[in-house]
Protein backbone atom coordinates (compact mmCIF):
# COMPACT_ATOMS: atom_id res chain seq x y z
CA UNK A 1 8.54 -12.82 3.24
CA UNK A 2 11.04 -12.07 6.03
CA UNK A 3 9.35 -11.52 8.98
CA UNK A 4 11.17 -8.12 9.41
CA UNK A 5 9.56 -7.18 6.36
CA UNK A 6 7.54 -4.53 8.51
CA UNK A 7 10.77 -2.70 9.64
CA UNK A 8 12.35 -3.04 6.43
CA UNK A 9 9.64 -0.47 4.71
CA UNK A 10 9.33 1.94 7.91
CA UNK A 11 9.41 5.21 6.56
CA UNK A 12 10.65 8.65 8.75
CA UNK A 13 8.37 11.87 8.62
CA UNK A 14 10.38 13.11 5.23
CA UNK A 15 9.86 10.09 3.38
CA UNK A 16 5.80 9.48 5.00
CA UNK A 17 5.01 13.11 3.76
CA UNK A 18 6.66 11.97 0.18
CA UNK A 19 4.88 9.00 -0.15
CA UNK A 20 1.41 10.86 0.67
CA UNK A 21 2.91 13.56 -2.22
CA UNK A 22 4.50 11.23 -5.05
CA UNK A 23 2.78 7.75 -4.79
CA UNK A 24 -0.72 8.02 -3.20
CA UNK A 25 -2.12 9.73 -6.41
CA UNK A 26 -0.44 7.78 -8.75
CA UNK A 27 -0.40 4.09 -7.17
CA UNK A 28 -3.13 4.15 -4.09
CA UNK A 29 -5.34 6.07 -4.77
CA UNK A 30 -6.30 4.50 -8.35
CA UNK A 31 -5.98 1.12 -6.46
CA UNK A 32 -8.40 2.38 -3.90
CA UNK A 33 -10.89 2.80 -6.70
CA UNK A 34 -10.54 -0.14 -8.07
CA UNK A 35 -11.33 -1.57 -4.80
CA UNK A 36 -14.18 0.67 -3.96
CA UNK A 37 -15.65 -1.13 -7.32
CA UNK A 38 -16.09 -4.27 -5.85
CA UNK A 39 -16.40 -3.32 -1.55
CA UNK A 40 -18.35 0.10 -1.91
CA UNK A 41 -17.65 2.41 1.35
CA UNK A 42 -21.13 1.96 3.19
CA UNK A 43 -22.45 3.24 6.50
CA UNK A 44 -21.17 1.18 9.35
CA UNK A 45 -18.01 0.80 11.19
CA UNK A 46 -15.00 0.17 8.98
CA UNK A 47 -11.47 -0.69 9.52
CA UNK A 48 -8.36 0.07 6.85
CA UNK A 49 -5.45 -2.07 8.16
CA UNK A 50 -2.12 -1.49 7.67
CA UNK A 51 -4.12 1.90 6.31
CA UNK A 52 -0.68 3.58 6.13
CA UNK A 53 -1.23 7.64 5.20
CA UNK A 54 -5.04 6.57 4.78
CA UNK A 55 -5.76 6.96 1.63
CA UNK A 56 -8.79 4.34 1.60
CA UNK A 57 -9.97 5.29 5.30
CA UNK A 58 -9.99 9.19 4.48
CA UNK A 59 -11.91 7.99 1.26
CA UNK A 60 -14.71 6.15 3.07
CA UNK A 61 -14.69 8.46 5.69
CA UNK A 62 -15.14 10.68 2.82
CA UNK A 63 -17.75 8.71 1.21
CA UNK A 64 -19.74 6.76 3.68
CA UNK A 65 -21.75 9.50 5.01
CA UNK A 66 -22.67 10.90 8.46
CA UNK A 67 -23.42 7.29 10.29
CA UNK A 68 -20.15 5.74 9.17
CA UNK A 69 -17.09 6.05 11.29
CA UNK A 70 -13.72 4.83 9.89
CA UNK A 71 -10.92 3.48 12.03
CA UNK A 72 -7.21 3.41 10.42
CA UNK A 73 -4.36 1.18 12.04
CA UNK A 74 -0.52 0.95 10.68
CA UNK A 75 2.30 0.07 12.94
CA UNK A 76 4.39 3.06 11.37
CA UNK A 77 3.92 6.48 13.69
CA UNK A 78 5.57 8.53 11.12
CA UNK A 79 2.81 7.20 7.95
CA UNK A 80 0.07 8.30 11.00
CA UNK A 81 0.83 11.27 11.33
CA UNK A 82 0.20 12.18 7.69
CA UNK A 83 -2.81 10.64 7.98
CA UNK A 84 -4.23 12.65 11.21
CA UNK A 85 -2.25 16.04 9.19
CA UNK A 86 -4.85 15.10 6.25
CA UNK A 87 -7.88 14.44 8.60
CA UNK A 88 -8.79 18.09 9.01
CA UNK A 89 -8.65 18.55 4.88
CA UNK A 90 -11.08 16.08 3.59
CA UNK A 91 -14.69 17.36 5.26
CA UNK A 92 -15.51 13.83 6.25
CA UNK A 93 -18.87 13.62 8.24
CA UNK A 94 -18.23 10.93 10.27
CA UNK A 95 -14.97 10.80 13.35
CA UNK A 96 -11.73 8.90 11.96
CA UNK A 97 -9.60 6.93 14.56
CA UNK A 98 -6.15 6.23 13.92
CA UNK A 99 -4.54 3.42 15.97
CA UNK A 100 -0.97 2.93 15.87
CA UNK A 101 -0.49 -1.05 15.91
CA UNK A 102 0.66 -3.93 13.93
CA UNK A 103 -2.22 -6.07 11.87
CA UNK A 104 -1.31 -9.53 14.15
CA UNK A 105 -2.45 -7.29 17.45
CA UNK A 106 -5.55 -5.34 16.42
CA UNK A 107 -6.99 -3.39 19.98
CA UNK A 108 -10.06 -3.82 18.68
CA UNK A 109 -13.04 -5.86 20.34
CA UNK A 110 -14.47 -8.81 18.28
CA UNK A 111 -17.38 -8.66 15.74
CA UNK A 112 -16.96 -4.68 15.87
CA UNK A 113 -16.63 -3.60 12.04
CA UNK A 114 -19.29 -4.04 9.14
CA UNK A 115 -16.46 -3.91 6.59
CA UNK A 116 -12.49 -4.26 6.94
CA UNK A 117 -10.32 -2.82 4.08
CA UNK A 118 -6.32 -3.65 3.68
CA UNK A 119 -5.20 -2.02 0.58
CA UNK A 120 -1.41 -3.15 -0.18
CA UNK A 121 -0.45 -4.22 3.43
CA UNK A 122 -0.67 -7.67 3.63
CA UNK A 123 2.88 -8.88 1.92
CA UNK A 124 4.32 -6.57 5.25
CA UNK A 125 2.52 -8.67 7.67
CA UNK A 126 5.25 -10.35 10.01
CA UNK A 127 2.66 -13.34 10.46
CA UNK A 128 0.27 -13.47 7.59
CA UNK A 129 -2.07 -16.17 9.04
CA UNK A 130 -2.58 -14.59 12.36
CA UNK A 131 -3.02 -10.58 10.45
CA UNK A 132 -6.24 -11.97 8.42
CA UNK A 133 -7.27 -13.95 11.86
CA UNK A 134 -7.24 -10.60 13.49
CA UNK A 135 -9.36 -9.18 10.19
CA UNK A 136 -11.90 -11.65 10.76
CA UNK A 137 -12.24 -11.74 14.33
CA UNK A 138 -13.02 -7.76 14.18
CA UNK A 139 -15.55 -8.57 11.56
CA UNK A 140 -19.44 -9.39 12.16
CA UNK A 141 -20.55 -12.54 10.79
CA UNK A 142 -21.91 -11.34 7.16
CA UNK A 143 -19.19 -8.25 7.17
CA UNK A 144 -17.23 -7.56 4.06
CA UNK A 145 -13.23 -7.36 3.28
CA UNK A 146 -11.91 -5.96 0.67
CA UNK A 147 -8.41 -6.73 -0.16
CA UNK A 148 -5.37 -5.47 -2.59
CA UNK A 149 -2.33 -7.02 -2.90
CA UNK A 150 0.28 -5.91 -5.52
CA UNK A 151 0.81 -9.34 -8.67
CA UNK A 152 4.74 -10.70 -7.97
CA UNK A 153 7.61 -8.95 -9.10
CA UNK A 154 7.42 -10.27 -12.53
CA UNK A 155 4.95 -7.65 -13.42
CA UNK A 156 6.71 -4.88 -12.07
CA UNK A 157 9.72 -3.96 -14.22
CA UNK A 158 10.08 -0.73 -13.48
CA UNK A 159 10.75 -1.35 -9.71
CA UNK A 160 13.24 -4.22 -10.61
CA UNK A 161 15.35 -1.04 -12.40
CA UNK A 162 14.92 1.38 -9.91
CA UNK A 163 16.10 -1.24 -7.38
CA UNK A 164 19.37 -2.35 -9.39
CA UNK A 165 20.05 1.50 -9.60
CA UNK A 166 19.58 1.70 -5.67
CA UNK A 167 22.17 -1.26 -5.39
CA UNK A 168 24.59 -0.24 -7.74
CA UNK A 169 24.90 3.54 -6.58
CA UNK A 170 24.12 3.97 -3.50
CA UNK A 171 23.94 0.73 -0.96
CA UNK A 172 24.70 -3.09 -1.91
CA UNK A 173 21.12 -4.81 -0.82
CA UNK A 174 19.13 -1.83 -0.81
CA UNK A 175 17.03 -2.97 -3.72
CA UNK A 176 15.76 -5.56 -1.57
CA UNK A 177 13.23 -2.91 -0.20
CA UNK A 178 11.63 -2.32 -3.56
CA UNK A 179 10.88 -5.92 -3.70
CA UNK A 180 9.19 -6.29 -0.88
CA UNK A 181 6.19 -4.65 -1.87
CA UNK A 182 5.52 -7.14 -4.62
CA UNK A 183 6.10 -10.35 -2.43
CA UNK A 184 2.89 -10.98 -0.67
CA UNK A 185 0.81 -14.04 -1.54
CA UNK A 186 -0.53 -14.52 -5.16
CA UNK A 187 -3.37 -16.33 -6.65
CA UNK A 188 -3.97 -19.27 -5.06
CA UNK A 189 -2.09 -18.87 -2.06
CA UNK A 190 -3.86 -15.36 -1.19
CA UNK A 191 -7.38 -17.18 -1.80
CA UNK A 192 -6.28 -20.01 0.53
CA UNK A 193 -5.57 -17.86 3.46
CA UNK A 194 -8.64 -16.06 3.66
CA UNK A 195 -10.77 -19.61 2.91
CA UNK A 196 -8.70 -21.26 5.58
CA UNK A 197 -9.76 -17.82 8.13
CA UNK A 198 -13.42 -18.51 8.03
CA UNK A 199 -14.41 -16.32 4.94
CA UNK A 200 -16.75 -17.13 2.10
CA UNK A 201 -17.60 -16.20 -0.94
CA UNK A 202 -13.83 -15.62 -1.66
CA UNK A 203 -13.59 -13.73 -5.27
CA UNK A 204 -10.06 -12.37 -7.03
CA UNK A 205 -9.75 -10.03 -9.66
CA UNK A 206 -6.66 -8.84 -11.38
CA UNK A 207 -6.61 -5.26 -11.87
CA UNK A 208 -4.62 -3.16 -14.42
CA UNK A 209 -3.91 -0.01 -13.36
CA UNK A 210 -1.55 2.96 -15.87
CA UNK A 211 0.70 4.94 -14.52
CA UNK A 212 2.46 8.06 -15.35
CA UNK A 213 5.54 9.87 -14.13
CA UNK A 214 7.18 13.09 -16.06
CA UNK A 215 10.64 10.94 -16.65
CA UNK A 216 12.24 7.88 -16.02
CA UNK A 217 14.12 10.47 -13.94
CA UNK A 218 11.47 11.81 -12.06
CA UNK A 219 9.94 7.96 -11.52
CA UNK A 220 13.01 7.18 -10.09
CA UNK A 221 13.71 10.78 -8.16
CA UNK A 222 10.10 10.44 -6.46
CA UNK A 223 10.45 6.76 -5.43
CA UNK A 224 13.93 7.31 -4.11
CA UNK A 225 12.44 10.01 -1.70
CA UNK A 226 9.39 8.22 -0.62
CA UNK A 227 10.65 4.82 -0.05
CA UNK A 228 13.11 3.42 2.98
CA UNK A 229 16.14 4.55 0.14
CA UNK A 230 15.82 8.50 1.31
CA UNK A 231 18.44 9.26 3.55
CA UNK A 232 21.18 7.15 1.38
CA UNK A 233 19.53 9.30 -1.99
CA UNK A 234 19.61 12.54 0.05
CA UNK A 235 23.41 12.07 1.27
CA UNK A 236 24.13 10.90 -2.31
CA UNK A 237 26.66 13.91 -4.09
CA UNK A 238 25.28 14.93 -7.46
CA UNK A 239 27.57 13.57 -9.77
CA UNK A 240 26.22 10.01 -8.11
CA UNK A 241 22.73 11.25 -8.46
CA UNK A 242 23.60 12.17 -12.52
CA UNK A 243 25.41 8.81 -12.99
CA UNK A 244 21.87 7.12 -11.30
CA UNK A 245 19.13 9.19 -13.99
CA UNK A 246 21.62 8.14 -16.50
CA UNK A 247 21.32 4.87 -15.71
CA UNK A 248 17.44 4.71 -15.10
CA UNK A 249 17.03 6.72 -18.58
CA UNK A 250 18.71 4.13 -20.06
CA UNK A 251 17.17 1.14 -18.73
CA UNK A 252 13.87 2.18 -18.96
CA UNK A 253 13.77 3.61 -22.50
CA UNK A 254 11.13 0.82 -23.57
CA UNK A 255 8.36 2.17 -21.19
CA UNK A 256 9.70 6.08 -22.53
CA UNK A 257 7.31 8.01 -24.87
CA UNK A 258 7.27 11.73 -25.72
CA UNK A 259 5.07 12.55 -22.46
CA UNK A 260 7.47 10.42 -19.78
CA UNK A 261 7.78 7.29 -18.87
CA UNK A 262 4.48 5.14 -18.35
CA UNK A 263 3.82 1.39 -17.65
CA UNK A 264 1.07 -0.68 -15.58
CA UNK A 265 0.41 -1.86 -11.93
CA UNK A 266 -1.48 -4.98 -11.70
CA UNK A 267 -3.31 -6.05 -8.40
CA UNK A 268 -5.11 -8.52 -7.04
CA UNK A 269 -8.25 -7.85 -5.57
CA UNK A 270 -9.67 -9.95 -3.08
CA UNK A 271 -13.24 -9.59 -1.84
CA UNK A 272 -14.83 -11.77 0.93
CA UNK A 273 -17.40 -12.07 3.54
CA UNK A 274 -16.83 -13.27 7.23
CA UNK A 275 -18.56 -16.88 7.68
């Protein structure tokens, strides 16, 4: 991945509050679960990197009872700030931190956390080797990760339409941020890089996860405000914005049943434990 991958998804405060709003409960927060499966929230100190809107650090803080406290980290202020807004709505026993900071430069003191989470974040580390170093140092010998990282583009159709939409009507390359979420290691690769860090007992698992939207227009709609392709979708004049659902109604009318439009997210799931 480019290594301005990072800057390429940051989000402003509109799109942050969207994404919390239109894809948390329908992409993270399933994903979450399916990671939860295999790394159950626990007492202990626990880390979510790259935790975003904190979805899986609100969740364990949720979760983990009274002597667990949760620290989130995301270099993007604006996806923070949702997360802090949402702090004071979940009832979580235990104190939440959120540090804003990129994965490769965790303030954090070594062997500190019981369990690290990264749920979707490491295909936007600038420097993937030294992000899962930083993981691992933080971690206590015998401490858990748990790990999700979206399967390659080739499973994700959908996105591949939106994104030609995005290019075609509204900016020349701007598909190219649609992408990026489904460009992070795969397979192999992903199990190599946490082997190579000093984990063991490295284990994937591909997870299928179903989801809905109310249209091919509202999938597209709801990504388009969420995503780094707001402000060009928001400036866009409506007989663009009508040409664009055209255009995603039509190219999506294989995934289109009489309740909206519906197709699966597959993950993999990485668990480990620090050697």
């Amino acid at each position: 991945m480019a290594a301005d991958s990072t800057e390429q998804f940051e989000l402003g405060q509109d799109a942050a509050e969207a994404y919390q709003r239109y894809l948390v409960p329908v992409f993270y927060a399933p994903c979450a679960e399916r990671l939860f499966g295999l790394v159950p929230p626990r007492r202990g100190r626990v880390l979510d990197v790259a935790c975003g809107t904190g979805v899986v650090a609100l969740a364990v803080a949720r979760r983990g009872g009274a002597g667990t406290h949760v620290t989130g980290v995301d270099p993007d202020e604006a996806m923070l700030a949702v997360a802090r807004f949402l702090t004071g709505h979940v009832g979580a026993p235990g104190p939440i931190e959120w540090l804003q900071a990129p994965a490769e430069e965790l303030p954090l003191e070594d062997r500190a956390f019981d369990l690290v989470y990264c749920q979707q974040g490491l295909q936007f580390f600038s420097d993937k080797i030294a992000g899962i170093a930083q993981m691992r140092r933080v971690l206590r010998p015998g401490g858990a990760a748990g790990v999700a990282v979206w399967r390659g583009p080739e499973h994700h159709t959908p996105f591949h339409e939106v994104a030609a939409v995005w290019d075609e009507y509204l900016q020349d390359g701007l598909g190219e941020t649609m992408r990026v979420p489904f460009s992070g290691p795969q397979g192999s690769e992903l199990r190599a890089l946490f082997q190579n860090a000093d984990f063991t007992d490295v284990h994937l698992r591909i997870a299928i996860i179903p989801v809905r939207f109310a249209s091919p227009e509202a999938f597209l709609h709801e990504t388009s405000l969420a995503t780094p392709a707001r402000p060009a979708y928001m400036a866009a004049e409506r007989p663009t914005v009508e040409a664009m659902r055209e255009r995603i109604r039509q190219r999506l009318t294989w995934a289109t049943d009489d309740e909206g439009v519906t197709f699966p997210l597959q993950a993999w799931l990485l668990t480990a434990t620090a050697a």
